[in-house]
C-alpha atoms as a PDB file:
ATOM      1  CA  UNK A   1     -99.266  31.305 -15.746  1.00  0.00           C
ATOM      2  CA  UNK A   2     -99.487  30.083 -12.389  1.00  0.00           C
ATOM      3  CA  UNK A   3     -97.688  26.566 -13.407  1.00  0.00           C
ATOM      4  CA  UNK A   4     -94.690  28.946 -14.414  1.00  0.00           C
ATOM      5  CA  UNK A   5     -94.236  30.812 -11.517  1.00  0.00           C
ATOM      6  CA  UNK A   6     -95.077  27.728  -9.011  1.00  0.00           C
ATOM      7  CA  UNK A   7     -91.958  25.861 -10.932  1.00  0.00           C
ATOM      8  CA  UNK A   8     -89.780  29.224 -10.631  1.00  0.00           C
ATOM      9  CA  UNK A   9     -90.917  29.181  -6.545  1.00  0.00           C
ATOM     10  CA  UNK A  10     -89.932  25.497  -6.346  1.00  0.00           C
ATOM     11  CA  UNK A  11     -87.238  26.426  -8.225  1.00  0.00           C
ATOM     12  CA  UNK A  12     -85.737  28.981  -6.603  1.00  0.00           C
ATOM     13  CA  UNK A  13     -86.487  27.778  -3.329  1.00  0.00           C
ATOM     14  CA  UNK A  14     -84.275  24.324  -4.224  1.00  0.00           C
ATOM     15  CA  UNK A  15     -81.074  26.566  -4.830  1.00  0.00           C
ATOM     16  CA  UNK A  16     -81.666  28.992  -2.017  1.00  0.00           C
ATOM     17  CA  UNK A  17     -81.768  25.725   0.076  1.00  0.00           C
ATOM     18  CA  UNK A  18     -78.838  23.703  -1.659  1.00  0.00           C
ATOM     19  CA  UNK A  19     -76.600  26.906  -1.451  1.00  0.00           C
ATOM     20  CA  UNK A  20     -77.183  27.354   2.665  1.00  0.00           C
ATOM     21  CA  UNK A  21     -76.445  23.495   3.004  1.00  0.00           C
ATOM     22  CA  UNK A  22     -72.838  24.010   1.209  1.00  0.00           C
ATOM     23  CA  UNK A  23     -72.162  26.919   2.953  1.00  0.00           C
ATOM     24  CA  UNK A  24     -71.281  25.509   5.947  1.00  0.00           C
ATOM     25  CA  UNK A  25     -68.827  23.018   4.837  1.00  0.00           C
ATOM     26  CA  UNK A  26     -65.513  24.305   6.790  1.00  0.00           C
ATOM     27  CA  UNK A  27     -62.894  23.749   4.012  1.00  0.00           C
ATOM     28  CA  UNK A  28     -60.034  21.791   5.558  1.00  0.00           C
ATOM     29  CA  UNK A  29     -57.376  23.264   7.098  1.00  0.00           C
ATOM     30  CA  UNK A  30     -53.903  22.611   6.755  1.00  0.00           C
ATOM     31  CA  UNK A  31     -51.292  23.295   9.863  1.00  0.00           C
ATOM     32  CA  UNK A  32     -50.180  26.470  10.274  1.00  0.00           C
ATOM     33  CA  UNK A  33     -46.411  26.722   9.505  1.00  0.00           C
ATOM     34  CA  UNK A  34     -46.102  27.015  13.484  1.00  0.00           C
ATOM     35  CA  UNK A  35     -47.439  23.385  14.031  1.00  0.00           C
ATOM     36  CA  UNK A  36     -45.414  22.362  10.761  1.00  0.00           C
ATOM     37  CA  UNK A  37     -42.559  23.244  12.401  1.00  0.00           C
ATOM     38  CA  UNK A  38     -43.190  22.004  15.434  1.00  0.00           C
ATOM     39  CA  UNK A  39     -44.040  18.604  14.408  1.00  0.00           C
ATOM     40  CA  UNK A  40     -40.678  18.577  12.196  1.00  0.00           C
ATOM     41  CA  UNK A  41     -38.658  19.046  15.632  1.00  0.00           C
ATOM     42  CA  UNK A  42     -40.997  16.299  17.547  1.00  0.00           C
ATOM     43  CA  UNK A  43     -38.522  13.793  17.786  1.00  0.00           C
ATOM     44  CA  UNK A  44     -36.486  16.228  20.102  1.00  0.00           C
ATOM     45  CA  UNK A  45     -33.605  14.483  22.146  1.00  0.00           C
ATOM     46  CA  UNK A  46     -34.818  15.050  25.827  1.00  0.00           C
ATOM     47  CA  UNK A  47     -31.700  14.850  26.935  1.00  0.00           C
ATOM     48  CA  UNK A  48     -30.236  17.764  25.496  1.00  0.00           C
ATOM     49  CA  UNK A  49     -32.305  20.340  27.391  1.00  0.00           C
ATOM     50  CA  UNK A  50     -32.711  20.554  31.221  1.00  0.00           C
ATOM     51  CA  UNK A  51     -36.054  22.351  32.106  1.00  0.00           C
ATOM     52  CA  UNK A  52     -36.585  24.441  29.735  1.00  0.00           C
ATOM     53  CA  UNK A  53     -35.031  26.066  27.343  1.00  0.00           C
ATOM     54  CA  UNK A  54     -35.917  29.159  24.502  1.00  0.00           C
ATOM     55  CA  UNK A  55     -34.426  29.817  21.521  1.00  0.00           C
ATOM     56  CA  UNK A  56     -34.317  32.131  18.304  1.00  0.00           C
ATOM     57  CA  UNK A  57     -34.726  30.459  15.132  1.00  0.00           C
ATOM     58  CA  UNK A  58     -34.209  33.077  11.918  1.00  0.00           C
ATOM     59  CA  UNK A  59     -35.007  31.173   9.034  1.00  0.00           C
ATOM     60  CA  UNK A  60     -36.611  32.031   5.242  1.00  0.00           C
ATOM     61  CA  UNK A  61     -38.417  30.125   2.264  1.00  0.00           C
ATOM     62  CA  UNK A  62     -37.471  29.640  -0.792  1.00  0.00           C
ATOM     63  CA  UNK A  63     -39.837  29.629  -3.790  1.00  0.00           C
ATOM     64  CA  UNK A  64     -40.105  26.241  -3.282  1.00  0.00           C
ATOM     65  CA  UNK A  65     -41.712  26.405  -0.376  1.00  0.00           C
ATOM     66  CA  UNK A  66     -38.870  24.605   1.784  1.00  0.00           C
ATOM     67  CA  UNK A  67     -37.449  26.368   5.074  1.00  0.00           C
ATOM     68  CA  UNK A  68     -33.485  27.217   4.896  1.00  0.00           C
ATOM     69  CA  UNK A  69     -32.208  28.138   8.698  1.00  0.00           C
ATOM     70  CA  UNK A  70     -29.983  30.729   8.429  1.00  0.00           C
ATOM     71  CA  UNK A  71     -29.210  30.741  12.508  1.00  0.00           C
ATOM     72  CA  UNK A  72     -30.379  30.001  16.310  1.00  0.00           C
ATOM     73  CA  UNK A  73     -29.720  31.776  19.350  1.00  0.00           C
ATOM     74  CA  UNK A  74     -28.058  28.507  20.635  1.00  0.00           C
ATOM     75  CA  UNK A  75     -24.828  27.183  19.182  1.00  0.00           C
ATOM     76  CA  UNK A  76     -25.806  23.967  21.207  1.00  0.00           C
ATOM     77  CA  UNK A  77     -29.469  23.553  19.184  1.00  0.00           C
ATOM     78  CA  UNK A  78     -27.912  24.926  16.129  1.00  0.00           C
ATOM     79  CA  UNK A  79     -26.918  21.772  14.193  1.00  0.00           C
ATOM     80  CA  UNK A  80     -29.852  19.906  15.360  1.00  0.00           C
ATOM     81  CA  UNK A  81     -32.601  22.512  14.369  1.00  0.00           C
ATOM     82  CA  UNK A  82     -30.811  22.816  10.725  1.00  0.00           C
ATOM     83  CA  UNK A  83     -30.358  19.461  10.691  1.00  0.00           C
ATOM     84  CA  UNK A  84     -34.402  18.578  11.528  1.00  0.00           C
ATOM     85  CA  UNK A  85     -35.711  21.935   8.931  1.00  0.00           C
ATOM     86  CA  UNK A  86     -33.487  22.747   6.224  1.00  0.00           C
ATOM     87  CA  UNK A  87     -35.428  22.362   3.124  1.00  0.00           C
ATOM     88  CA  UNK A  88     -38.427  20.635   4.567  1.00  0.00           C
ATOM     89  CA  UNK A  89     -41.362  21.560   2.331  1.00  0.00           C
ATOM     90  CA  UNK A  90     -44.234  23.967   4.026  1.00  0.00           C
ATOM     91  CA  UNK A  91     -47.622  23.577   2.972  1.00  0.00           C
ATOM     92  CA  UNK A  92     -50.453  25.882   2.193  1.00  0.00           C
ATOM     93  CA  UNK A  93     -48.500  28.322   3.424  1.00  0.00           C
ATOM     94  CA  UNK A  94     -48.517  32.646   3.457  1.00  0.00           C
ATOM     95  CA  UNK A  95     -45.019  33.268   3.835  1.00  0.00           C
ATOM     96  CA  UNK A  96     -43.251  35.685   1.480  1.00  0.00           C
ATOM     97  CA  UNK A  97     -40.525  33.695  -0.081  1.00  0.00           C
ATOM     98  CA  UNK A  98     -36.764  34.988   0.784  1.00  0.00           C
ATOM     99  CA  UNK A  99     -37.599  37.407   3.571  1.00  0.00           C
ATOM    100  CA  UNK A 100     -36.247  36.651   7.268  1.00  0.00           C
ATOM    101  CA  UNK A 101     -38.566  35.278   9.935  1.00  0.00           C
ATOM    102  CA  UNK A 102     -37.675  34.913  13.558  1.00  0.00           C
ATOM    103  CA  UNK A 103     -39.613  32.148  15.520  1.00  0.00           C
ATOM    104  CA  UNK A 104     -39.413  31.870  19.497  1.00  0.00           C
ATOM    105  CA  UNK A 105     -39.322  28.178  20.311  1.00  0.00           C
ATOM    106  CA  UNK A 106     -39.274  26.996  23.802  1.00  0.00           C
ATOM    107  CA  UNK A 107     -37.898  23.202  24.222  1.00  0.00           C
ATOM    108  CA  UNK A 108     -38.768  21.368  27.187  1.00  0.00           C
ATOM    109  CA  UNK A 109     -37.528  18.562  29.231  1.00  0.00           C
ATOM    110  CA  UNK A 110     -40.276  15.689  29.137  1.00  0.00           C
END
């Protein structure tokens, strides 16, 4: 009787431990669609903006998780922000597919 419950103390204390030990893994996290789309305009032409400079971007996904641009705030920006995100693929992201979102950018001279 006491063999039994010494093996179900070992036991249990093995997968109380084991459990705490996984449970603080951090699972990896993917960018947010912010930093996605920030790092899809990186290669910004400095020589376009002067200071600094903010725009409007209203843009949607699709069910296929790419971005369409529907407009900008700048007609000078406007080709090269469709240009740099139409249908680029977000990942792991929470967006409701083919619903509007506005994002404030701010470009700056480097």
């Amino acid at each position: 009787m006491k063999t039994l419950l010494a093996k179900t103390l070992v036991l249990l204390a093995f997968a109380l431990t084991s459990t705490a030990a996984f449970a603080g893994d951090e699972p990896v996290k993917e960018p947010n669609v912010y930093e996605q789309i920030r790092s899809l305009l990186s290669d910004f032409p400095n020589d376009l903006v002067e200071g600094e400079t903010r725009i409007s971007v209203s843009f949607m996904v699709t069910k296929s998780s790419e971005i369409v641009v529907l407009s900008t705030s700048d007609e000078e920006f406007d080709s090269y922000v469709k240009t740099s995100l139409n249908y680029q693929q977000l990942k792991n992201h929470s967006l409701k597919s083919n619903t509007v979102y506005v994002l404030p950018l701010t470009l700056r001279e480097i």
